[in-house]
PDB file of N, CA and C in Angstrom:
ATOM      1  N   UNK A   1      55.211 -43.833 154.478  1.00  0.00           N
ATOM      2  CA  UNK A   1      55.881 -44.539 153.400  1.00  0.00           C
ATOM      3  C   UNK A   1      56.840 -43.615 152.674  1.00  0.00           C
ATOM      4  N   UNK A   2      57.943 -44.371 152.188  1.00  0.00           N
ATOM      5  CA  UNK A   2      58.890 -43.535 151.271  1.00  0.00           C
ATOM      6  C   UNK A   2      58.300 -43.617 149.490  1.00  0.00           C
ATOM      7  N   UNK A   3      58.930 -42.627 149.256  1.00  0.00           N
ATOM      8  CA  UNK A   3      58.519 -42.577 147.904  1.00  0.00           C
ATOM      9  C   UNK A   3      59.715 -42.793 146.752  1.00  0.00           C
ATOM     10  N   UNK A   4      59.559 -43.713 145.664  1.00  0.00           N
ATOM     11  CA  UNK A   4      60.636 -44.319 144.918  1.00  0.00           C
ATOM     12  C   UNK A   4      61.571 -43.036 144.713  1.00  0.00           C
ATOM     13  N   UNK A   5      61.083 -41.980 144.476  1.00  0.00           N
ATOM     14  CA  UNK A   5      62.082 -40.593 144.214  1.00  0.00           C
ATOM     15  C   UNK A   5      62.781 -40.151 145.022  1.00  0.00           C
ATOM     16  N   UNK A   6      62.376 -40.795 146.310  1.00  0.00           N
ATOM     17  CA  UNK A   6      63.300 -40.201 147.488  1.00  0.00           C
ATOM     18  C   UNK A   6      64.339 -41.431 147.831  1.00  0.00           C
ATOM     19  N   UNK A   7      64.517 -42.810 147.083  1.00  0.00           N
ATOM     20  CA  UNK A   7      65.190 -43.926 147.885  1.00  0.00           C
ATOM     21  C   UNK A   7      65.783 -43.732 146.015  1.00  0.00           C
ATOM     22  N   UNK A   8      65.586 -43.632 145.205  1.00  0.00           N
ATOM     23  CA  UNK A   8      66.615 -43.555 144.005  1.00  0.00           C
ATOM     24  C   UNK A   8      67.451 -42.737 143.721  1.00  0.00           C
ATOM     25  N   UNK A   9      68.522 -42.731 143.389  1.00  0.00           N
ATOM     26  CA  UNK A   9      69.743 -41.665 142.761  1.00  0.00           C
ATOM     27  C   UNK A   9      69.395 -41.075 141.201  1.00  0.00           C
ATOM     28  N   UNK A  10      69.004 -42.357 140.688  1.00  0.00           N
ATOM     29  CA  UNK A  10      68.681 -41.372 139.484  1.00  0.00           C
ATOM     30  C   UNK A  10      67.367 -42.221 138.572  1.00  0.00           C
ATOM     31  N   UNK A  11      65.951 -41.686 138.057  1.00  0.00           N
ATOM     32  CA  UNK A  11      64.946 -42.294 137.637  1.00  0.00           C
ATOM     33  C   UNK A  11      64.968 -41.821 136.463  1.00  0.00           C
ATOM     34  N   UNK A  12      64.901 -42.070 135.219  1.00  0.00           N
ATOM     35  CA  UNK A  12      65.062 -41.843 133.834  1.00  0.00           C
ATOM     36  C   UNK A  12      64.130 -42.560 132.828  1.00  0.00           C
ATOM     37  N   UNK A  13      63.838 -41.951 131.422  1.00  0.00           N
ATOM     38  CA  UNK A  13      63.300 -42.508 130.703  1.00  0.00           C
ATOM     39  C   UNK A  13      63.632 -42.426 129.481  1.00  0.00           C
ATOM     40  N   UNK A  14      63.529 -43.036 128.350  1.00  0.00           N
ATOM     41  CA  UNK A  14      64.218 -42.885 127.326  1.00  0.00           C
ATOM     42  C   UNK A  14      63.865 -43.501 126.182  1.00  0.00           C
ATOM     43  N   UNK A  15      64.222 -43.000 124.679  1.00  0.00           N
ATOM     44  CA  UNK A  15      63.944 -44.278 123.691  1.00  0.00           C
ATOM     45  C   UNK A  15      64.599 -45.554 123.940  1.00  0.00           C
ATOM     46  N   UNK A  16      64.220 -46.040 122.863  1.00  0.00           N
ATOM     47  CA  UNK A  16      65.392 -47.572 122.959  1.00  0.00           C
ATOM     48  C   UNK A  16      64.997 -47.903 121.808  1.00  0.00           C
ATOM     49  N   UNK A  17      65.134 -46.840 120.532  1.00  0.00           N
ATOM     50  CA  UNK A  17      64.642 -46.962 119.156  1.00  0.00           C
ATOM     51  C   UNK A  17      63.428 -46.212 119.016  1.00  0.00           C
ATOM     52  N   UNK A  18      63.006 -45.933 117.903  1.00  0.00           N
ATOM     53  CA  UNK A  18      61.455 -45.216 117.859  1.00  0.00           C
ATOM     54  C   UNK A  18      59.813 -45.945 118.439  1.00  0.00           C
ATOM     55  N   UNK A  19      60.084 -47.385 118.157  1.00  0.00           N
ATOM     56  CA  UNK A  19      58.943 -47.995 118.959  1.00  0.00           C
ATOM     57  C   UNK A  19      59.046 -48.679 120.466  1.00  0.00           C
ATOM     58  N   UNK A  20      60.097 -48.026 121.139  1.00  0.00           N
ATOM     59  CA  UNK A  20      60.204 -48.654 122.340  1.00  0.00           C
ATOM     60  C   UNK A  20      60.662 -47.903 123.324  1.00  0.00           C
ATOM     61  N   UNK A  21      60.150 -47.737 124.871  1.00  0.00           N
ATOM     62  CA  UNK A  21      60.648 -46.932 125.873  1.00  0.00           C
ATOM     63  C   UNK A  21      61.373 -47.789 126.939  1.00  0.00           C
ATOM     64  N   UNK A  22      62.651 -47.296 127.399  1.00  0.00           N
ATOM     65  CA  UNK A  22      63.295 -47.813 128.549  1.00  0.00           C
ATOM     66  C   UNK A  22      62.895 -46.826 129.472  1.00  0.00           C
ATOM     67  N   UNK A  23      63.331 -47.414 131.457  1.00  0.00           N
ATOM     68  CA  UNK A  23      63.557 -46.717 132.086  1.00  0.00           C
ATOM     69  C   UNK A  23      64.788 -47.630 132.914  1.00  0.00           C
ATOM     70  N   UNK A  24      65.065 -46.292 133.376  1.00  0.00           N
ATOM     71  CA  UNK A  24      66.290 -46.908 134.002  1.00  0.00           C
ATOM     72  C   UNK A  24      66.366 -46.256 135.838  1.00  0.00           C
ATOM     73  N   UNK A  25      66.031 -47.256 137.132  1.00  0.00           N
ATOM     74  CA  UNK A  25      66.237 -46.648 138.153  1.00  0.00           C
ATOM     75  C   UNK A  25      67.430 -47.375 138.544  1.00  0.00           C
ATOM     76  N   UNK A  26      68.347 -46.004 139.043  1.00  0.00           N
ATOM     77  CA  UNK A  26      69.420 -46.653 140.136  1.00  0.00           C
ATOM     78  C   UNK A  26      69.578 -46.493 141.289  1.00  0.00           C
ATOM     79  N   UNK A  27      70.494 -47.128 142.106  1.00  0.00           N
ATOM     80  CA  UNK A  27      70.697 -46.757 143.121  1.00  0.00           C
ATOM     81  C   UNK A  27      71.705 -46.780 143.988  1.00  0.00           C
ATOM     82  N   UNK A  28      72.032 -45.596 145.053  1.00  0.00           N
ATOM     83  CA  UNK A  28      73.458 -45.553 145.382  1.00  0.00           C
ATOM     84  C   UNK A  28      73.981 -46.363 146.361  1.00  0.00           C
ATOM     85  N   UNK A  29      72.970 -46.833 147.068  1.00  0.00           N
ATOM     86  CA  UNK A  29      73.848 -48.048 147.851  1.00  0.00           C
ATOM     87  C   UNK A  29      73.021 -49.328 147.379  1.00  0.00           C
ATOM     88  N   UNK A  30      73.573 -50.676 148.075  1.00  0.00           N
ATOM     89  CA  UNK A  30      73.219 -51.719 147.849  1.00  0.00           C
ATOM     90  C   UNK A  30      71.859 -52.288 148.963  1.00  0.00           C
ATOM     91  N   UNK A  31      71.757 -51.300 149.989  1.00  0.00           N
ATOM     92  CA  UNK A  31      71.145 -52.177 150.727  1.00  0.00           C
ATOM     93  C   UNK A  31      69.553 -51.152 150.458  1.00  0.00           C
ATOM     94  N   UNK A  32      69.665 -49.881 149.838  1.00  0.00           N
ATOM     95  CA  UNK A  32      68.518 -49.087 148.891  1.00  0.00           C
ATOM     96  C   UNK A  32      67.548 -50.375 148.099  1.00  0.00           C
ATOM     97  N   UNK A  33      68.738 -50.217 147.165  1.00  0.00           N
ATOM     98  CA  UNK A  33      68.371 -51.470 145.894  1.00  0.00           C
ATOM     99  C   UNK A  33      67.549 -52.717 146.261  1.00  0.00           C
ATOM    100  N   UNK A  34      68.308 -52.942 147.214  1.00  0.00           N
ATOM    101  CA  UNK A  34      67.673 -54.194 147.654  1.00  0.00           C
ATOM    102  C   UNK A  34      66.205 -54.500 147.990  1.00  0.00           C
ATOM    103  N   UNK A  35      66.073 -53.096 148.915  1.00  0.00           N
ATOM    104  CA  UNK A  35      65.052 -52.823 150.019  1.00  0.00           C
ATOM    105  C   UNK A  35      63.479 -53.016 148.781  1.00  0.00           C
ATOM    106  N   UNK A  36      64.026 -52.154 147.621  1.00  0.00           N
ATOM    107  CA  UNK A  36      63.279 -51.172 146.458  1.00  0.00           C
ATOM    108  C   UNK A  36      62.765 -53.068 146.252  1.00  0.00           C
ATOM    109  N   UNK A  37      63.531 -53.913 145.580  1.00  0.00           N
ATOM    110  CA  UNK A  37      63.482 -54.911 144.984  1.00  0.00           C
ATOM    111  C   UNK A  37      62.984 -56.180 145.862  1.00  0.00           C
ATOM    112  N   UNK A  38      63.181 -56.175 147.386  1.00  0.00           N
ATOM    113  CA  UNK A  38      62.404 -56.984 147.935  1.00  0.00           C
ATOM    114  C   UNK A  38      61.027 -56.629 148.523  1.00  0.00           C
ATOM    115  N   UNK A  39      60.999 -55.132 148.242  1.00  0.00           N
ATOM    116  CA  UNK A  39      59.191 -54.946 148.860  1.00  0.00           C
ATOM    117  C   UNK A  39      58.405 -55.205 147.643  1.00  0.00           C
ATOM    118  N   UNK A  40      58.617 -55.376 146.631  1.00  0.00           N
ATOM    119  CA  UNK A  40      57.831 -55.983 145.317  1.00  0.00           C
ATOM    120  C   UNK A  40      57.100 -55.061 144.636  1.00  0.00           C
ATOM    121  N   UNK A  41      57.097 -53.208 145.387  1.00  0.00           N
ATOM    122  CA  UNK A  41      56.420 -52.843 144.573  1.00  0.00           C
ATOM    123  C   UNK A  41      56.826 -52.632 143.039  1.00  0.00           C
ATOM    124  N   UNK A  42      57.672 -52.980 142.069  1.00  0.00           N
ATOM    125  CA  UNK A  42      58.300 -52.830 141.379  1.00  0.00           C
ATOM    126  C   UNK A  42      58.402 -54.413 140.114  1.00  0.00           C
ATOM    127  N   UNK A  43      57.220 -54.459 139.619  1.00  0.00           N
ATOM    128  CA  UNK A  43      57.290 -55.951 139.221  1.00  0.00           C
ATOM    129  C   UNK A  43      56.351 -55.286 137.022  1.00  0.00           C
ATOM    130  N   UNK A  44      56.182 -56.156 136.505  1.00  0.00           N
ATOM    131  CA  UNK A  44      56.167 -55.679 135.373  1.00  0.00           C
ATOM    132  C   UNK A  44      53.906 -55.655 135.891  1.00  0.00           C
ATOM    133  N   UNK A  45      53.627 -56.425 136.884  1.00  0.00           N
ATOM    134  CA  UNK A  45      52.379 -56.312 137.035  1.00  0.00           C
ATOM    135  C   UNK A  45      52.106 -54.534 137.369  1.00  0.00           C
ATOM    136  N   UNK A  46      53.053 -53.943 138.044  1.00  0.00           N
ATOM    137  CA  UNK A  46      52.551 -52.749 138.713  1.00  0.00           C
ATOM    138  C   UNK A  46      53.016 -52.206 137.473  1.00  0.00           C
ATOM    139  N   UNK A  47      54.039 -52.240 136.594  1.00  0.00           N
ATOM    140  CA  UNK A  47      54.146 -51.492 135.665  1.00  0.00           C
ATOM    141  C   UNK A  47      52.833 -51.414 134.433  1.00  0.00           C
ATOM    142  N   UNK A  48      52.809 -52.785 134.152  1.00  0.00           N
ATOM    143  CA  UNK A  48      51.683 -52.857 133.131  1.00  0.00           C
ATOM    144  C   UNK A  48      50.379 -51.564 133.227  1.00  0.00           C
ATOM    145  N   UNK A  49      49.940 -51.975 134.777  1.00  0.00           N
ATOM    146  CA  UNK A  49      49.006 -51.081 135.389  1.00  0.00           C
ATOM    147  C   UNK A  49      48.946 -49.411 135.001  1.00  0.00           C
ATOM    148  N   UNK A  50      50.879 -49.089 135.396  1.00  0.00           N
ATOM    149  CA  UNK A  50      51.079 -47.598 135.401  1.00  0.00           C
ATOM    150  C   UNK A  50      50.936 -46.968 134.113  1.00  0.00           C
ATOM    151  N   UNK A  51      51.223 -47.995 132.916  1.00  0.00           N
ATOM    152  CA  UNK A  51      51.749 -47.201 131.625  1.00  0.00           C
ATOM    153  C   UNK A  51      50.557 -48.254 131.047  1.00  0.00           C
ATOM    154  N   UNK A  52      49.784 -49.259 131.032  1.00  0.00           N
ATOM    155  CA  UNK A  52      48.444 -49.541 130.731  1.00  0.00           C
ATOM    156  C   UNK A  52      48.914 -50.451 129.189  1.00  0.00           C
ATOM    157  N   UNK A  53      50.029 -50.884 129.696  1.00  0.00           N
ATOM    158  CA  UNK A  53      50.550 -52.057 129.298  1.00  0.00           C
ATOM    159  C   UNK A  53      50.684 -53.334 129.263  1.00  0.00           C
ATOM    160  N   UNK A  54      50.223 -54.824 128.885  1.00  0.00           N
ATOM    161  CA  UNK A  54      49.830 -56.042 128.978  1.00  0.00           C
ATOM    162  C   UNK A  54      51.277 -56.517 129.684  1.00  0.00           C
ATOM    163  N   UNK A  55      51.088 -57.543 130.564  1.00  0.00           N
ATOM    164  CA  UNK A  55      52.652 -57.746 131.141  1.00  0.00           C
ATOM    165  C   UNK A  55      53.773 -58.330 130.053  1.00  0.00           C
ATOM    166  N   UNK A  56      53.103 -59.231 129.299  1.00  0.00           N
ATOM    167  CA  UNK A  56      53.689 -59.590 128.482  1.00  0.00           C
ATOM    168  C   UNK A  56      54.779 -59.156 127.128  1.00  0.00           C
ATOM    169  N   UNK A  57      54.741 -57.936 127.448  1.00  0.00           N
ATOM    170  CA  UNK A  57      55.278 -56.896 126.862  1.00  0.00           C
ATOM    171  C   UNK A  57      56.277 -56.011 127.215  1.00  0.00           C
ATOM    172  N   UNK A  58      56.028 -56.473 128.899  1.00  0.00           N
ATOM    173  CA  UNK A  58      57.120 -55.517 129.309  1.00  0.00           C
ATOM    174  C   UNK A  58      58.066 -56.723 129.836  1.00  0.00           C
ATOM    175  N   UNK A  59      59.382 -56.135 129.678  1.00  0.00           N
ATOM    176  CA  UNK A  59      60.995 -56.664 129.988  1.00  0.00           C
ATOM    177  C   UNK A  59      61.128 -55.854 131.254  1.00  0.00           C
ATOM    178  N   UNK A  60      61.481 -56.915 132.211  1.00  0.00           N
ATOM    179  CA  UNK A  60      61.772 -55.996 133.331  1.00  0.00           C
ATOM    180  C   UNK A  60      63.037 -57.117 133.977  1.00  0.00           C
ATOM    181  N   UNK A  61      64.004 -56.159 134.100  1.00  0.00           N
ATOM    182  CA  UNK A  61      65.713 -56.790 134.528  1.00  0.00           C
ATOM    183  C   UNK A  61      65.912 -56.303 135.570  1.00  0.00           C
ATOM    184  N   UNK A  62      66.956 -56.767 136.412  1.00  0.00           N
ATOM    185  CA  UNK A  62      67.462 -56.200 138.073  1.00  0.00           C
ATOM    186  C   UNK A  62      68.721 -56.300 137.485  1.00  0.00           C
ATOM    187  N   UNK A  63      69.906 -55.603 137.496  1.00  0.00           N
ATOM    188  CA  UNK A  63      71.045 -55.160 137.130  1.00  0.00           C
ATOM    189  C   UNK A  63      72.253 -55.376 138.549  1.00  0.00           C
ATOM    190  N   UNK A  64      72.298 -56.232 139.056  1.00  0.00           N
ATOM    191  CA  UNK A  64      72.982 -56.689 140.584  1.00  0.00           C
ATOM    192  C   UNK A  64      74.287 -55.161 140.780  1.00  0.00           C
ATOM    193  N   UNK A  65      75.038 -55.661 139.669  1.00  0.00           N
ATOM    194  CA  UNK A  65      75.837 -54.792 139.655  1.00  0.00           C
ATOM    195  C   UNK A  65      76.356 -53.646 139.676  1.00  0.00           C
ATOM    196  N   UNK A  66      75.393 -53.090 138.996  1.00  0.00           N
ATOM    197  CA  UNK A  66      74.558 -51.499 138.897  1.00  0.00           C
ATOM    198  C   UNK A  66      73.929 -51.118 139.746  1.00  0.00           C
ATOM    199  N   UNK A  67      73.611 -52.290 140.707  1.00  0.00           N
ATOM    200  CA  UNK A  67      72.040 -51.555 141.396  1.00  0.00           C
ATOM    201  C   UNK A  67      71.129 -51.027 141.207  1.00  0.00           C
ATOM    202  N   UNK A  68      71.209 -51.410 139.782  1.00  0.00           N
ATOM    203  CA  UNK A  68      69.671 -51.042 138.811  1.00  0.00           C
ATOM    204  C   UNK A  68      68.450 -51.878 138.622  1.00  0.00           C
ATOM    205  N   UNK A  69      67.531 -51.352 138.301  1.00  0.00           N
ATOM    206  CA  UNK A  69      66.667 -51.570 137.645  1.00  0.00           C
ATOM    207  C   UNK A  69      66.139 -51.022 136.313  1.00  0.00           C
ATOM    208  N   UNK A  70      65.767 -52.125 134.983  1.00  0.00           N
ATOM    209  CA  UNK A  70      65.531 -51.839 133.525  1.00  0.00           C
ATOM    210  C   UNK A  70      64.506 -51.967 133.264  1.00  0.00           C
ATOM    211  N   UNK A  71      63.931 -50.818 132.842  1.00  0.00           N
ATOM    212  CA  UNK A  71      62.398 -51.763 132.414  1.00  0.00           C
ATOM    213  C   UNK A  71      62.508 -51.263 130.449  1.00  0.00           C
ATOM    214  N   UNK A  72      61.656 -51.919 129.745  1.00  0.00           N
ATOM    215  CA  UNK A  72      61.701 -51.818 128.672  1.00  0.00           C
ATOM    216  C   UNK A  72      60.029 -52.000 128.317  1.00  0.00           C
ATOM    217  N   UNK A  73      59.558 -50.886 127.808  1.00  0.00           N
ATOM    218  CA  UNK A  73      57.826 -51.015 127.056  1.00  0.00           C
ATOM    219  C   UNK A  73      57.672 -50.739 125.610  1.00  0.00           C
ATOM    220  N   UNK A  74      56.560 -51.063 125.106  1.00  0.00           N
ATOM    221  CA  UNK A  74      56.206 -50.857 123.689  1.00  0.00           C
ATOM    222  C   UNK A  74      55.966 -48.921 123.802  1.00  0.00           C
ATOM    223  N   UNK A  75      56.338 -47.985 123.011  1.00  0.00           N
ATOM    224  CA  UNK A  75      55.613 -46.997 123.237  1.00  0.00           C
ATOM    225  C   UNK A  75      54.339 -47.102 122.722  1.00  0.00           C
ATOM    226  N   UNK A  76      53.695 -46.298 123.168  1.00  0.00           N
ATOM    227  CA  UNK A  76      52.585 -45.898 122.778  1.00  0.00           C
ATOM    228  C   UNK A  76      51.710 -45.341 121.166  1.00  0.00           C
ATOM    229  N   UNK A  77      52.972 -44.523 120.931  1.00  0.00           N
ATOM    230  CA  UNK A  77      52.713 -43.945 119.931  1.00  0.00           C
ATOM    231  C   UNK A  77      54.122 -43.893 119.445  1.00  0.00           C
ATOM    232  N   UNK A  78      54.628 -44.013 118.016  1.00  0.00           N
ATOM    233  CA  UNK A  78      55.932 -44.512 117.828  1.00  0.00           C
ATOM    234  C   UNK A  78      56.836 -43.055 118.038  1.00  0.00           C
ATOM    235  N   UNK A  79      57.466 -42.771 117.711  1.00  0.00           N
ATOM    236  CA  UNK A  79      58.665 -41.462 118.249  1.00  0.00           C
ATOM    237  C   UNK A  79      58.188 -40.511 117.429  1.00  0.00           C
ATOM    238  N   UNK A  80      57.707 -39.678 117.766  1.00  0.00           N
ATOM    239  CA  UNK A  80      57.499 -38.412 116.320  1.00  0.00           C
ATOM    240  C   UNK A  80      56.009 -38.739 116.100  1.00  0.00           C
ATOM    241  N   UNK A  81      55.746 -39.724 116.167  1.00  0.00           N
ATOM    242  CA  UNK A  81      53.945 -39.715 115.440  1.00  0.00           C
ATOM    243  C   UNK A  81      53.097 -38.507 115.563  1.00  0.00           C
ATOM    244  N   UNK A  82      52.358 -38.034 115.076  1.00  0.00           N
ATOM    245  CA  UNK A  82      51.500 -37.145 114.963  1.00  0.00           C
ATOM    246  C   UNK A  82      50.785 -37.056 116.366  1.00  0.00           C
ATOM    247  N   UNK A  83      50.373 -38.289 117.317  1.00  0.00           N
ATOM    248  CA  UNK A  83      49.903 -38.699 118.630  1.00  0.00           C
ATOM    249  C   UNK A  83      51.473 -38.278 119.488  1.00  0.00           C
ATOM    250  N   UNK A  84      52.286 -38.677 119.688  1.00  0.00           N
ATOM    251  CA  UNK A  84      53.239 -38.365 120.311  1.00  0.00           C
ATOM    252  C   UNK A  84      53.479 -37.157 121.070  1.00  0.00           C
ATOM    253  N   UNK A  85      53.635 -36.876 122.245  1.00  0.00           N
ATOM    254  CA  UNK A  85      53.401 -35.996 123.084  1.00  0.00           C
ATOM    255  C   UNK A  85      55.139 -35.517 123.618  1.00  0.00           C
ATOM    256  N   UNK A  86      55.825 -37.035 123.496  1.00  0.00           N
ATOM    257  CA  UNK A  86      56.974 -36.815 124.236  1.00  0.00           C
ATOM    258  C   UNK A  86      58.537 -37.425 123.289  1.00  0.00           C
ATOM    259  N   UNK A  87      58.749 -36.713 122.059  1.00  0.00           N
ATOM    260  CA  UNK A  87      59.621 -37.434 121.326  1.00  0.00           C
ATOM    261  C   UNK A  87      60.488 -38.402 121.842  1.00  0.00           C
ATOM    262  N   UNK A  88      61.505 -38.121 122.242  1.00  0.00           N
ATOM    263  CA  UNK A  88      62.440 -38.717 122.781  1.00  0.00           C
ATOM    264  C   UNK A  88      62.461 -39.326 124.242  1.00  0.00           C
ATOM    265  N   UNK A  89      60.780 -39.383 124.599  1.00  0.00           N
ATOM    266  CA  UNK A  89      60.776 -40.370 126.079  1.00  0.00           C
ATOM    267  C   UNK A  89      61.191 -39.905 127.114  1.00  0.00           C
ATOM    268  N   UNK A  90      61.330 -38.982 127.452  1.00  0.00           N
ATOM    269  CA  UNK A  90      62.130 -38.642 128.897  1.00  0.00           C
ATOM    270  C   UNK A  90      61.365 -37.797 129.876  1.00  0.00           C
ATOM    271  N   UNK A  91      60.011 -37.760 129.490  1.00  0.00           N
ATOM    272  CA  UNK A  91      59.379 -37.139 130.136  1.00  0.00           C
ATOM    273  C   UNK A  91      58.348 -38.476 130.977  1.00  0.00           C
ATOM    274  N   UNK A  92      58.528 -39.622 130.813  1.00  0.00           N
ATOM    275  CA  UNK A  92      57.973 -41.190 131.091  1.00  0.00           C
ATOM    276  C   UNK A  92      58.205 -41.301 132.109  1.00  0.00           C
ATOM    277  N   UNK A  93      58.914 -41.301 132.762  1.00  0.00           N
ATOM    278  CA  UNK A  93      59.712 -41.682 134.306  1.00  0.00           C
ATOM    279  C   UNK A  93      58.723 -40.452 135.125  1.00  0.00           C
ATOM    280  N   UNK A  94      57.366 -39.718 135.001  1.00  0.00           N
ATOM    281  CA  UNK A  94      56.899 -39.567 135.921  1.00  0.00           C
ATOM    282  C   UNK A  94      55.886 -40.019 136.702  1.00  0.00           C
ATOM    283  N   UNK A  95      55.474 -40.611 136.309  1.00  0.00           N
ATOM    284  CA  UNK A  95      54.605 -41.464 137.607  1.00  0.00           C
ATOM    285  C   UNK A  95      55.305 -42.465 138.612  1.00  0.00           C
ATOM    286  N   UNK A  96      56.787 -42.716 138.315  1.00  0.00           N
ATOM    287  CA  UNK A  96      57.466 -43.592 139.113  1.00  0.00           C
ATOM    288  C   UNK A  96      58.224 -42.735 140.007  1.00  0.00           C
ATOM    289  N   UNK A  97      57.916 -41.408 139.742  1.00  0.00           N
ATOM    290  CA  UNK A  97      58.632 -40.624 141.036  1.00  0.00           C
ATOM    291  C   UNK A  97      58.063 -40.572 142.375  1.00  0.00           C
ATOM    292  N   UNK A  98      56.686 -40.767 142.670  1.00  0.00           N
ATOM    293  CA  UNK A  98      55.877 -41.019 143.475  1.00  0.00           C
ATOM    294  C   UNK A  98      55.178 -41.778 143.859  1.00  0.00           C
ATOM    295  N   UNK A  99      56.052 -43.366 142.935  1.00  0.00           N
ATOM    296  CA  UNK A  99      55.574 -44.406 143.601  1.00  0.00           C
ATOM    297  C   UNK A  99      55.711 -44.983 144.950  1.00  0.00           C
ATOM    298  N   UNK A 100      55.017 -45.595 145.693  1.00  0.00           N
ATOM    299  CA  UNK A 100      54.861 -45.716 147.061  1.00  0.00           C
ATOM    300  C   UNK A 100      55.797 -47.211 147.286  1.00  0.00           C
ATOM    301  N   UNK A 101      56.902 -47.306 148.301  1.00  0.00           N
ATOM    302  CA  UNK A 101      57.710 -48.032 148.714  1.00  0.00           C
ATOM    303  C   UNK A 101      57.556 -48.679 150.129  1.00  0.00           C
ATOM    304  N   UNK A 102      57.051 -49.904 150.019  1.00  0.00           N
ATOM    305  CA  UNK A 102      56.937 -50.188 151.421  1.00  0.00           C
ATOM    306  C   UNK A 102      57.491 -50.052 152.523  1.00  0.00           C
ATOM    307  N   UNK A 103      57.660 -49.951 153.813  1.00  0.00           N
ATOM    308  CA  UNK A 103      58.531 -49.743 154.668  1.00  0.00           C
ATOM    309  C   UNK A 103      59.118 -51.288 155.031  1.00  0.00           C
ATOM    310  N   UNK A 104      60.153 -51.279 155.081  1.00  0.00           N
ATOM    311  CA  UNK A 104      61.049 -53.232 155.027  1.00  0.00           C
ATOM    312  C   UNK A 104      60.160 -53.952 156.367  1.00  0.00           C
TER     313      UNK A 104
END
């Protein structure tokens, strides 16, 4: 199996205000994107799971144009909190580097 870090161009994580984390995967061709988005591992169920998040909470967009994918979560702990491990979010996008990608 391939691993999402090896079929993406670029995997990122980020605020999106103090109580909320984006990530953002792209990708450099279209038929990548596709592949990523029709094997299903990539749905707000597997996310919920990864970051231990209710689905209902998470926003998850396909970006056609971009060849992206958006996801958007509650953080955990708000930006700076005393609990907060990772101010500014960008250290989030690691467990999706080694997520497992079906073969088409």
């Amino acid at each position: 199996m391939t691993t999402l870090g090896e079929l993406a161009k670029l995997i990122r994580s980020k605020n999106a205000g103090p109580f909320n984390l984006t990530f953002d995967i792209m990708f450099g061709e279209e038929e990548t994107y596709r592949r990523v988005i029709g094997s299903g591992a990539i749905t707000k169920e597997t996310f919920g799971r990864i970051y231990n998040i209710p689905e209902e909470k998470i926003l998850l967009v396909h970006h056609d144009a971009a060849r992206a994918i958006k996801i958007s979560i509650p953080r955990p702990f708000f930006s700076a909190d005393l609990g907060d491990s990772d101010c500014y979010g960008g250290q989030q996008f690691g467990p999706l580097v080694d997520m497992e990608i079906p073969e088409p």
